[in-house]
Structure formats: structure tokens, C-alpha cells
N, C-alpha and C. Protein backbone atom coordinates (compact mmCIF):
# COMPACT_ATOMS: atom_id res chain seq x y z
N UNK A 1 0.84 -1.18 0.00
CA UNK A 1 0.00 0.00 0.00
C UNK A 1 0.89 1.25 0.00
N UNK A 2 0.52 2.38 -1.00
CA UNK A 2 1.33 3.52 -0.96
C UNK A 2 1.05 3.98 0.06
N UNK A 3 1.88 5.59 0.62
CA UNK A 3 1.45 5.89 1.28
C UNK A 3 1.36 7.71 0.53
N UNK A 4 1.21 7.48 -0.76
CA UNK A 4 1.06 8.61 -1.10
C UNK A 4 -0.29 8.65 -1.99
N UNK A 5 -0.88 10.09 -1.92
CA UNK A 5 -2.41 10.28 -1.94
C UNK A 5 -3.01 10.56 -3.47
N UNK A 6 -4.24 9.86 -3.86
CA UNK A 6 -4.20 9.86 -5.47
C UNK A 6 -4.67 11.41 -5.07
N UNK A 7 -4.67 11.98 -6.62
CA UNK A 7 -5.01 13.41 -6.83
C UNK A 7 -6.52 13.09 -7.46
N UNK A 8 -7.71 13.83 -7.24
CA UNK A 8 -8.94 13.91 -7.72
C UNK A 8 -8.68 14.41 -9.08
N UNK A 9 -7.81 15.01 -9.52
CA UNK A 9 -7.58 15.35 -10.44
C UNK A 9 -6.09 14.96 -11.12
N UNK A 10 -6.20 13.63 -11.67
CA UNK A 10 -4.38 13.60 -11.85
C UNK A 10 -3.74 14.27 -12.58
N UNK A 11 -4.47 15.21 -14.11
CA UNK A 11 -3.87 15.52 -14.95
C UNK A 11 -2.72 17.17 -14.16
N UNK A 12 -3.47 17.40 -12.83
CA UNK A 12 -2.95 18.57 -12.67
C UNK A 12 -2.01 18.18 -11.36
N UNK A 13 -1.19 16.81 -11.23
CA UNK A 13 -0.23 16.37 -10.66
C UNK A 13 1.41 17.25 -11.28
N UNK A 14 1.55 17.21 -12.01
CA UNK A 14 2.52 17.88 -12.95
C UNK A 14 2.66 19.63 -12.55
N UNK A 15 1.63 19.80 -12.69
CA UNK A 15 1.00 21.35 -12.52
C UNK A 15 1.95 21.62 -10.36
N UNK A 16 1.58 20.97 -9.99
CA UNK A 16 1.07 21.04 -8.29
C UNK A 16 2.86 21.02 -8.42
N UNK A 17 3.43 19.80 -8.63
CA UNK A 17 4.78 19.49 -8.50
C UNK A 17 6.02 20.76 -9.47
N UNK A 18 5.71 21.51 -9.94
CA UNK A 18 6.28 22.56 -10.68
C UNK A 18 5.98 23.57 -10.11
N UNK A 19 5.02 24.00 -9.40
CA UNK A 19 4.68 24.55 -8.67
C UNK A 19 5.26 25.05 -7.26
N UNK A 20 5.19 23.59 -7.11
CA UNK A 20 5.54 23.69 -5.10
C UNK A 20 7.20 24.29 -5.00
N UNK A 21 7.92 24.53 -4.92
CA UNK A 21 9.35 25.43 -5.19
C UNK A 21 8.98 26.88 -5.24
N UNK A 22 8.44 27.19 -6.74
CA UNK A 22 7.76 28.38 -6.45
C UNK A 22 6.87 29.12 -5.91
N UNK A 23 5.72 28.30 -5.10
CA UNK A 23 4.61 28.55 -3.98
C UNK A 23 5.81 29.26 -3.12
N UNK A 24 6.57 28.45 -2.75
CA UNK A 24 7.19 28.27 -1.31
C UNK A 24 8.28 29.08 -1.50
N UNK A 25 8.97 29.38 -2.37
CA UNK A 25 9.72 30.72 -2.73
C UNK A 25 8.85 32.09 -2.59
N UNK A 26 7.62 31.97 -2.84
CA UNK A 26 6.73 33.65 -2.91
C UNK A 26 6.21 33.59 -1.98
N UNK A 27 5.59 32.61 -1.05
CA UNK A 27 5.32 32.74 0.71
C UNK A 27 6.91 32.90 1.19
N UNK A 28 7.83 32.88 1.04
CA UNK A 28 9.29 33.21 1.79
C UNK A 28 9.45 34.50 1.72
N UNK A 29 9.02 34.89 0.21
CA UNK A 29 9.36 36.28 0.28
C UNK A 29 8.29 37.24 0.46
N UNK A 30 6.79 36.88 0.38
CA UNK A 30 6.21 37.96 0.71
C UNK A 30 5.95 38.06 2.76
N UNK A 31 6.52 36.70 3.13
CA UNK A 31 6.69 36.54 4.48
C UNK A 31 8.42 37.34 4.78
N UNK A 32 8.96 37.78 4.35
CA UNK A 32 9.89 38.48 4.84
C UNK A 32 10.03 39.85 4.79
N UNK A 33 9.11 39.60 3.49
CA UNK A 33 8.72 41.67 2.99
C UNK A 33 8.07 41.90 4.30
N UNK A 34 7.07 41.45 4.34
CA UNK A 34 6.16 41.77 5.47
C UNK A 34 6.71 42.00 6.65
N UNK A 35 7.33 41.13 7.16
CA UNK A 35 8.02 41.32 8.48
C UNK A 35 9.15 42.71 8.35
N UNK A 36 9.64 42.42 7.25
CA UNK A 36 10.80 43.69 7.53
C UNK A 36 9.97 44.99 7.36
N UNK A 37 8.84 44.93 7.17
CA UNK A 37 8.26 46.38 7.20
C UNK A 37 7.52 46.58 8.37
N UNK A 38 7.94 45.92 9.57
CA UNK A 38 7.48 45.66 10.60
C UNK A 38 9.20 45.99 11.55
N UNK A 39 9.83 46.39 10.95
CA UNK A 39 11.16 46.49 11.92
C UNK A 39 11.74 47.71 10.77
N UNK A 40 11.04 48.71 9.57
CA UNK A 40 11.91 49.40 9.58
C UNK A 40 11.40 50.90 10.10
N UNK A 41 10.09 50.89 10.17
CA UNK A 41 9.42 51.95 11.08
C UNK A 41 10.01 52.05 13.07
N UNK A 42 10.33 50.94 13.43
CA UNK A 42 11.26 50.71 14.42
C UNK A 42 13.09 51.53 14.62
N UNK A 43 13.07 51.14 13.47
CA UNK A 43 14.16 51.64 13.05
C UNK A 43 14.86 53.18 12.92
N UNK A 44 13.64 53.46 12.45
CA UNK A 44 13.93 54.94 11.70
C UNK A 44 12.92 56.29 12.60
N UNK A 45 12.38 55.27 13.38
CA UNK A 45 11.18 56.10 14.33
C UNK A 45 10.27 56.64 13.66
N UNK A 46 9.71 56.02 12.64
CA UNK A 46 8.24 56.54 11.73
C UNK A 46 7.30 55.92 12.55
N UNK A 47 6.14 56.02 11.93
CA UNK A 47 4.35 55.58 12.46
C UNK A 47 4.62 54.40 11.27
N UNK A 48 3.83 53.10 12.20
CA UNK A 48 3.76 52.27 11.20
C UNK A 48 1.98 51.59 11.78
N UNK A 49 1.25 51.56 10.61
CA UNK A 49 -0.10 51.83 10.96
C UNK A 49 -0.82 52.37 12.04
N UNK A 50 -1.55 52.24 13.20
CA UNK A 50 -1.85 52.70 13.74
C UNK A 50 -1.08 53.12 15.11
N UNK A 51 0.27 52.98 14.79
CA UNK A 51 1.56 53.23 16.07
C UNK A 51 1.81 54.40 16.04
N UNK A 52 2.00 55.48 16.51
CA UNK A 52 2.82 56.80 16.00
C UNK A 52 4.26 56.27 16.54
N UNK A 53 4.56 55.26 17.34
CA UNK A 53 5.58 55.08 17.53
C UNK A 53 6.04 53.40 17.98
N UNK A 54 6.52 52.88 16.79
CA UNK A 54 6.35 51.03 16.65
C UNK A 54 7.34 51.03 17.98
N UNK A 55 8.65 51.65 18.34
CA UNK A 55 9.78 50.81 19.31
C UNK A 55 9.07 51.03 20.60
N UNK A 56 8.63 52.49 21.01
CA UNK A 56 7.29 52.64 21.83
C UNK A 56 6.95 51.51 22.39
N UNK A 57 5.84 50.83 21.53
CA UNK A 57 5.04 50.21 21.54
C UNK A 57 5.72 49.00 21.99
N UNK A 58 6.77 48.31 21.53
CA UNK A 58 7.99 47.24 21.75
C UNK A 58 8.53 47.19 23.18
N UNK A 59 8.84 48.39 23.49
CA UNK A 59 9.70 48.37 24.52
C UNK A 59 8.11 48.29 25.90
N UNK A 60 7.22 49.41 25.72
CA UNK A 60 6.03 48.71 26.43
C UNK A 60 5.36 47.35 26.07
N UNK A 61 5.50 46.37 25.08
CA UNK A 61 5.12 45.33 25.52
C UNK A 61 6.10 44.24 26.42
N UNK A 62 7.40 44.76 25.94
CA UNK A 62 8.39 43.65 26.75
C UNK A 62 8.32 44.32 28.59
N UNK A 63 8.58 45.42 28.67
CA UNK A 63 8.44 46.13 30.09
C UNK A 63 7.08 45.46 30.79
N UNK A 64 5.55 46.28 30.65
CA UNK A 64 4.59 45.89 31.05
C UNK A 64 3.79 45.15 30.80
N UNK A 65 4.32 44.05 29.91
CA UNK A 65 3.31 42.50 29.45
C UNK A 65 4.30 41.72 29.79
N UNK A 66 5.51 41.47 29.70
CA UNK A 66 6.32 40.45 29.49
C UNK A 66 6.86 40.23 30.69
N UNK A 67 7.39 41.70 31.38
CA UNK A 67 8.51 42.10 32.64
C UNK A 67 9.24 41.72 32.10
N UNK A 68 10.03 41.79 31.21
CA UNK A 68 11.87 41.22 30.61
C UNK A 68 12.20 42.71 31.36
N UNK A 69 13.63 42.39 31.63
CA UNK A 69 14.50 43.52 31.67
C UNK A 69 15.50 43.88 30.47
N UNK A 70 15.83 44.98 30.72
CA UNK A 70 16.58 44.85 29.18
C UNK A 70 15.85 45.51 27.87
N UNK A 71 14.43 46.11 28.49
CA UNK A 71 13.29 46.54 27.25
C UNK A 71 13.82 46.94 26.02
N UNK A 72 14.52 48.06 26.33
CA UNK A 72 15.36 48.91 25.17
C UNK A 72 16.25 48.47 24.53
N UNK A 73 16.74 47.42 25.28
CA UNK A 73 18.10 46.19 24.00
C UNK A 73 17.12 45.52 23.59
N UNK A 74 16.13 44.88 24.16
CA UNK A 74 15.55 43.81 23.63
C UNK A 74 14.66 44.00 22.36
N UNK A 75 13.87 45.56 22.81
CA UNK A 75 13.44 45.91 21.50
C UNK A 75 14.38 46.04 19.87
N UNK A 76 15.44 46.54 20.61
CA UNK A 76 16.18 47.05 19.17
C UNK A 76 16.86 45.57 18.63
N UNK A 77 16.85 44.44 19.50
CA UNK A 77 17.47 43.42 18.70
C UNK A 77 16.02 42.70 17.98
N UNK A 78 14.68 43.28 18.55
CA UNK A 78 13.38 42.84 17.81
C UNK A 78 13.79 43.43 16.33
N UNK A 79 13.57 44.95 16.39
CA UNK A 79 13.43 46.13 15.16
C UNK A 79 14.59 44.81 14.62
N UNK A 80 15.99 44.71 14.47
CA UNK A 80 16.65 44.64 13.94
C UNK A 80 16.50 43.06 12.92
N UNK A 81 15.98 42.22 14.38
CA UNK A 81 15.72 41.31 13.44
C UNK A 81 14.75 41.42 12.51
N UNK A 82 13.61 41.72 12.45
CA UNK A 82 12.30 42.21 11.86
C UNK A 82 13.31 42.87 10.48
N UNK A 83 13.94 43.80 10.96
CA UNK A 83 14.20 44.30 9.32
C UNK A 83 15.19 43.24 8.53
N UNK A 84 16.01 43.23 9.16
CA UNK A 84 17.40 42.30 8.72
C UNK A 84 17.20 40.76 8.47
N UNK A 85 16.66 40.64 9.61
CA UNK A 85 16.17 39.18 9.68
C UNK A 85 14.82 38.71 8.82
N UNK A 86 14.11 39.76 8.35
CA UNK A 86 13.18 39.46 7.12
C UNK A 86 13.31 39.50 5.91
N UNK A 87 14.58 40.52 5.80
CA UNK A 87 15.52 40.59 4.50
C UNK A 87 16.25 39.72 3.95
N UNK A 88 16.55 38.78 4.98
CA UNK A 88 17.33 37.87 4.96
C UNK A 88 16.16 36.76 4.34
N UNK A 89 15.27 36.45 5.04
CA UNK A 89 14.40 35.20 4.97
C UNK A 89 13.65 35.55 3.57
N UNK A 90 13.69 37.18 2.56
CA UNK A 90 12.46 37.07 1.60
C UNK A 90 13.85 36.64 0.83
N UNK A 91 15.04 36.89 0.68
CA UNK A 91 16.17 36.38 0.01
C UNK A 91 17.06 35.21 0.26
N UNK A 92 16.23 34.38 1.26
CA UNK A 92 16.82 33.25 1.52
C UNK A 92 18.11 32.77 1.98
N UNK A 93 18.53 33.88 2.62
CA UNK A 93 19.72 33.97 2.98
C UNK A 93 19.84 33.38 4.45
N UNK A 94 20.62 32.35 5.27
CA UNK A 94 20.34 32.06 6.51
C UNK A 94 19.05 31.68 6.86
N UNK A 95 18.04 31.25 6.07
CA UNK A 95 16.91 30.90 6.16
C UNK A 95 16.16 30.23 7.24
N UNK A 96 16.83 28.72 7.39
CA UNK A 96 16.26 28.30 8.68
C UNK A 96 16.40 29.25 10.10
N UNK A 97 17.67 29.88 10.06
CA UNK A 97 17.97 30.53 11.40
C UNK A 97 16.98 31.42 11.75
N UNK A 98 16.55 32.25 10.49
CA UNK A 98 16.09 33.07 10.88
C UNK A 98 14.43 33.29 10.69
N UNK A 99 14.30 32.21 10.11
CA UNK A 99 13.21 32.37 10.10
C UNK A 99 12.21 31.45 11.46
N UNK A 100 13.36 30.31 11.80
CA UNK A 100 12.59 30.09 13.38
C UNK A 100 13.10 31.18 14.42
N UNK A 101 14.13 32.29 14.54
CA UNK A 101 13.88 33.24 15.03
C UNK A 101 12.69 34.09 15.48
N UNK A 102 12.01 34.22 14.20
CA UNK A 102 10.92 34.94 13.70
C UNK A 102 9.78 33.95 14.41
N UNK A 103 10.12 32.79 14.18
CA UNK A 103 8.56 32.02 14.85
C UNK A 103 8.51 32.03 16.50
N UNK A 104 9.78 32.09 16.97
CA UNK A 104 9.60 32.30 18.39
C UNK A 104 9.44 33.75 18.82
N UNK A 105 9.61 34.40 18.26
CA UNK A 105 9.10 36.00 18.30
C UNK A 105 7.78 35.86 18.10
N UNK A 106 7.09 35.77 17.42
CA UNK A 106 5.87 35.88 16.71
C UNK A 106 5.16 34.62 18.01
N UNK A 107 5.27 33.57 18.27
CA UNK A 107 5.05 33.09 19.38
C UNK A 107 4.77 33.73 20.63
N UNK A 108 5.91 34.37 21.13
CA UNK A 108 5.81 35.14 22.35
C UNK A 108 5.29 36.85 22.41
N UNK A 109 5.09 36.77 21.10
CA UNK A 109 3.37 37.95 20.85
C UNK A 109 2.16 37.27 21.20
N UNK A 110 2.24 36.09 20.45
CA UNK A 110 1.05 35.75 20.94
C UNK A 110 0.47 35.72 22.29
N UNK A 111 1.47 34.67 22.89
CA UNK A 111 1.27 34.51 24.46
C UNK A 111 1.12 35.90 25.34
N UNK A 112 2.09 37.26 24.81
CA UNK A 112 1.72 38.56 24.92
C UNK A 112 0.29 38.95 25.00
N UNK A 113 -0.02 38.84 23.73
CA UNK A 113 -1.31 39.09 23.56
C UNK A 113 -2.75 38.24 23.93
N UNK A 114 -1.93 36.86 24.06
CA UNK A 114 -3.19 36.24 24.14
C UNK A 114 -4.49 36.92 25.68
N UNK A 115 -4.08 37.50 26.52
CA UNK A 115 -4.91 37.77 27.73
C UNK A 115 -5.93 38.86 27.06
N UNK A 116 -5.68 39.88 25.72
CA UNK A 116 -6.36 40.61 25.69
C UNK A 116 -7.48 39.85 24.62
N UNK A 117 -8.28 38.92 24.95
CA UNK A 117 -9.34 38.45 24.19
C UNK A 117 -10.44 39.17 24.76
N UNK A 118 -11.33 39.37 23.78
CA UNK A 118 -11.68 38.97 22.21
C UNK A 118 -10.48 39.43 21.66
N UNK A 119 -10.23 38.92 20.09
CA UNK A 119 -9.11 39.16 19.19
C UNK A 119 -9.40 40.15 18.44
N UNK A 120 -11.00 40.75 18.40
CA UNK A 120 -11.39 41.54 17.76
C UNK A 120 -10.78 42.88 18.19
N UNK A 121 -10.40 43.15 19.41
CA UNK A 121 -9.68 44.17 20.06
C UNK A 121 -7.90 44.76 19.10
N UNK A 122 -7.49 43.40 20.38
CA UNK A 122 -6.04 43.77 19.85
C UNK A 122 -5.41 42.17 20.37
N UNK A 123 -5.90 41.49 19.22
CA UNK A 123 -6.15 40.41 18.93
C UNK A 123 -4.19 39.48 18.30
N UNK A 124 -4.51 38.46 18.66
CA UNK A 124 -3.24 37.57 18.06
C UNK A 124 -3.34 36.34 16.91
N UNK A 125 -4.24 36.59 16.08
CA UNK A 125 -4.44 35.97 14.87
C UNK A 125 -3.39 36.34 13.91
N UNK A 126 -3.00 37.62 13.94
CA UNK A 126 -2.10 38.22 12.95
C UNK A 126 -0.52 37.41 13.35
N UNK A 127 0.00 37.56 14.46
CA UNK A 127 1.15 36.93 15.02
C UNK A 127 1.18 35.50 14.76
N UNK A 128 -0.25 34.99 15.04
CA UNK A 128 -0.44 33.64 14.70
C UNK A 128 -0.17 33.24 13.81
N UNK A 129 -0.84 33.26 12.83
CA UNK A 129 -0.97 32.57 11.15
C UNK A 129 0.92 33.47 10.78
N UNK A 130 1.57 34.32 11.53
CA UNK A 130 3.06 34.33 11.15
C UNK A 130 3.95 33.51 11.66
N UNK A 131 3.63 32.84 12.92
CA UNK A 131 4.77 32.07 13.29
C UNK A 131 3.99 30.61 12.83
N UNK A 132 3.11 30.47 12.09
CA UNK A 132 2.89 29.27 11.36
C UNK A 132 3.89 28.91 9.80
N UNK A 133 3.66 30.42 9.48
CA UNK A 133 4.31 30.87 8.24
C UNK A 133 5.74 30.35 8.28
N UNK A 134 6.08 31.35 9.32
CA UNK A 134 7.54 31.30 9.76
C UNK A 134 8.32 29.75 9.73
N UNK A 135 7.22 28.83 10.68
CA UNK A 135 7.72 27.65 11.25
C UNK A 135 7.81 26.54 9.55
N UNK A 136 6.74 27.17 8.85
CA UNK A 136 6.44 26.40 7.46
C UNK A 136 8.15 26.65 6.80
N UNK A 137 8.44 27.76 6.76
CA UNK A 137 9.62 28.35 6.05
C UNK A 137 10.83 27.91 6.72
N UNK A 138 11.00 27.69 8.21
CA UNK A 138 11.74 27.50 8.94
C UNK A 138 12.27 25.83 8.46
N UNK A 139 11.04 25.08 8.33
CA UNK A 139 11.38 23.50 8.03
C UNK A 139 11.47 23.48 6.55
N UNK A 140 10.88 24.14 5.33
CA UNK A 140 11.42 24.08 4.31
C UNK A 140 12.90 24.92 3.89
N UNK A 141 13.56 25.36 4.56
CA UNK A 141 14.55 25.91 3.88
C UNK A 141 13.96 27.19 2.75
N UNK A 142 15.31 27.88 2.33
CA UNK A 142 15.23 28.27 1.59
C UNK A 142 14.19 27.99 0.12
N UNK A 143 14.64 26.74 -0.15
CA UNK A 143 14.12 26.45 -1.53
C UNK A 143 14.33 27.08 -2.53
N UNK A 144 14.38 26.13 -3.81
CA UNK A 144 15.31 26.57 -4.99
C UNK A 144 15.69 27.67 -5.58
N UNK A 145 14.72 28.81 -5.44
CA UNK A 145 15.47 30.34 -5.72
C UNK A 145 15.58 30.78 -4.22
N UNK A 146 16.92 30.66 -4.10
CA UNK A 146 17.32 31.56 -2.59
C UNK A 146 19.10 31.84 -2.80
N UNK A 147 19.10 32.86 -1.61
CA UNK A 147 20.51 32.68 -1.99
C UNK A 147 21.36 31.05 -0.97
N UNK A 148 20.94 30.96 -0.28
CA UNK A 148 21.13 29.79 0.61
C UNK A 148 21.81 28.67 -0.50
N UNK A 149 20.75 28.39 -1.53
CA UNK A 149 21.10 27.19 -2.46
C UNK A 149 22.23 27.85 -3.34
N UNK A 150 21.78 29.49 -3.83
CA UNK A 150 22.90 29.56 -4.89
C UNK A 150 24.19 29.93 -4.08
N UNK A 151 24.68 29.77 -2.94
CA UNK A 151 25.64 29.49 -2.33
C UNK A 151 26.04 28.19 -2.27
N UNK A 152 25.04 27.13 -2.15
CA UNK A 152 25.40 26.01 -1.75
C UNK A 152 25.26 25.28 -0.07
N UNK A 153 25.15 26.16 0.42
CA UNK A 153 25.25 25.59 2.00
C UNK A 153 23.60 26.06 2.56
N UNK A 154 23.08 25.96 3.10
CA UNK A 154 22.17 26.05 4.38
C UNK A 154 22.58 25.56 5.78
N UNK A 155 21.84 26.27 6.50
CA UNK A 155 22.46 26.18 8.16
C UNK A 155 20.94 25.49 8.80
């Protein structure tokens, strides 16, 4: 007995398998765009949607949700990864590292956020479905357009 699944449709087996590389190359990179535009308003001290001030906002969630000490390093090694570390992951560069980086970040938003339910508020669906993303990207690697492969090595 196989253990692989017929397609309801076989003719578009071919289709799915030519495909999957490039699915998973354009979720890498529109999952890294995204994030790094999430660490360069951090960065540069702009408003990034409804924040007038994203590190603000960072350094009060690690201070008065989290109690970490360290708010103000801890934020700027957030901003940094967020920009750098998403730059990295839409170009496949260091990929696994950084992109389970990103899932344990995006994790410990959640758990952040999770007390303020309903989600309709200021909700953790958004963090969620990213460190799913993340963790998806994290176990596939790079994949075939990255720089990871056209180097040759992955970590």
C-alpha cells in the first residue's frame, strides 16, 4: 500500500509538482517583505499603521506584558531582526535561522497578547498565522530560488 495520496484530479499532478518550489519561494518572500516592514518603522522612528511610535510600543510590551528587563536592548534586537532578519528570509539567505527566530518571536506575541481576548480588540491571529508561516519556512529551507542554495550551504 502507498502511502502517497491519489489526486482527484491527476492531470494537474505535474501542474502542483512545478509549482511547489515556487509557492514556497513567494510565501518566503512575501513573508519576509512583510516582516521587515514591521522592523523598519522601528528603526527609523516613523508611524507604522496605527503606532505613531512602533519601538514605543515594543519596549512597552516587553516592560509591562512580558517584565523582561533589558526593554530597550531587547526591542532594538526585535526592530533589527524584523528588518534584517526578514531581509534575509524574503532572500533566503540564513533561512532556517532566521526564520525560526521569527517564529519564536511571533510566538511570544502571541502569548503577549493572548490575555487581551476577544481578538477583535487587539487580537493575536495576525502573530499567529506568522509564526505558522515562519515555522512552514523554517522546516522548508530556503528552496530553490534563494541565496542559501545559490551558495550552496544552508544552516
Amino acid at each position: 500500500m502507498s502511502n502517497k495520496t491519489a489526486h482527484i484530479f491527476p492531470a494537474l499532478a505535474p501542474l502542483y509538482a512545478w509549482s511547489r518550489p515556487l509557492t514556497l519561494s513567494l510565501l518566503r518572500i512575501a513573508f519576509g517583505l512583510t516582516i521587515a516592514t514591521h522592523g523598519l518603522p522601528k528603526l527609523t522612528g516613523s508611524a507604522h499603521g496605527s503606532m505613531a511610535d512602533p519601538m514605543a510600543g515594543s519596549i512597552n510590551l516587553i516592560t509591562n506584558v512580558l517584565h523582561l528587563p533589558f526593554a530597550p536592548q531587547l526591542a532594538m534586537f526585535v526592530a533589527l531582526l524584523e528588518m534584517f532578519g526578514g531581509l534575509a528570509v524574503a532572500g533566503g539567505l540564513a533561512t532556517r535561522i532566521f526564520a525560526s527566530m521569527l517564529t519564536i518571536q511571533m510566538a511570544v506575541i502571541c502569548i503577549a497578547l493572548g490575555p487581551t481576548y476577544p481578538w477583535i480588540d487587539r487580537g493575536f491571529e495576525y502573530p499567529l498565522i506568522l509564526a505558522f508561516v515562519a515555522l512552514t519556512i523554517s522546516i522548508h529551507g530556503g528552496g530553490k530560488w534563494s541565496i542559501d542554495r545559490l551558495v550552496g550551504r544552508e544552516l
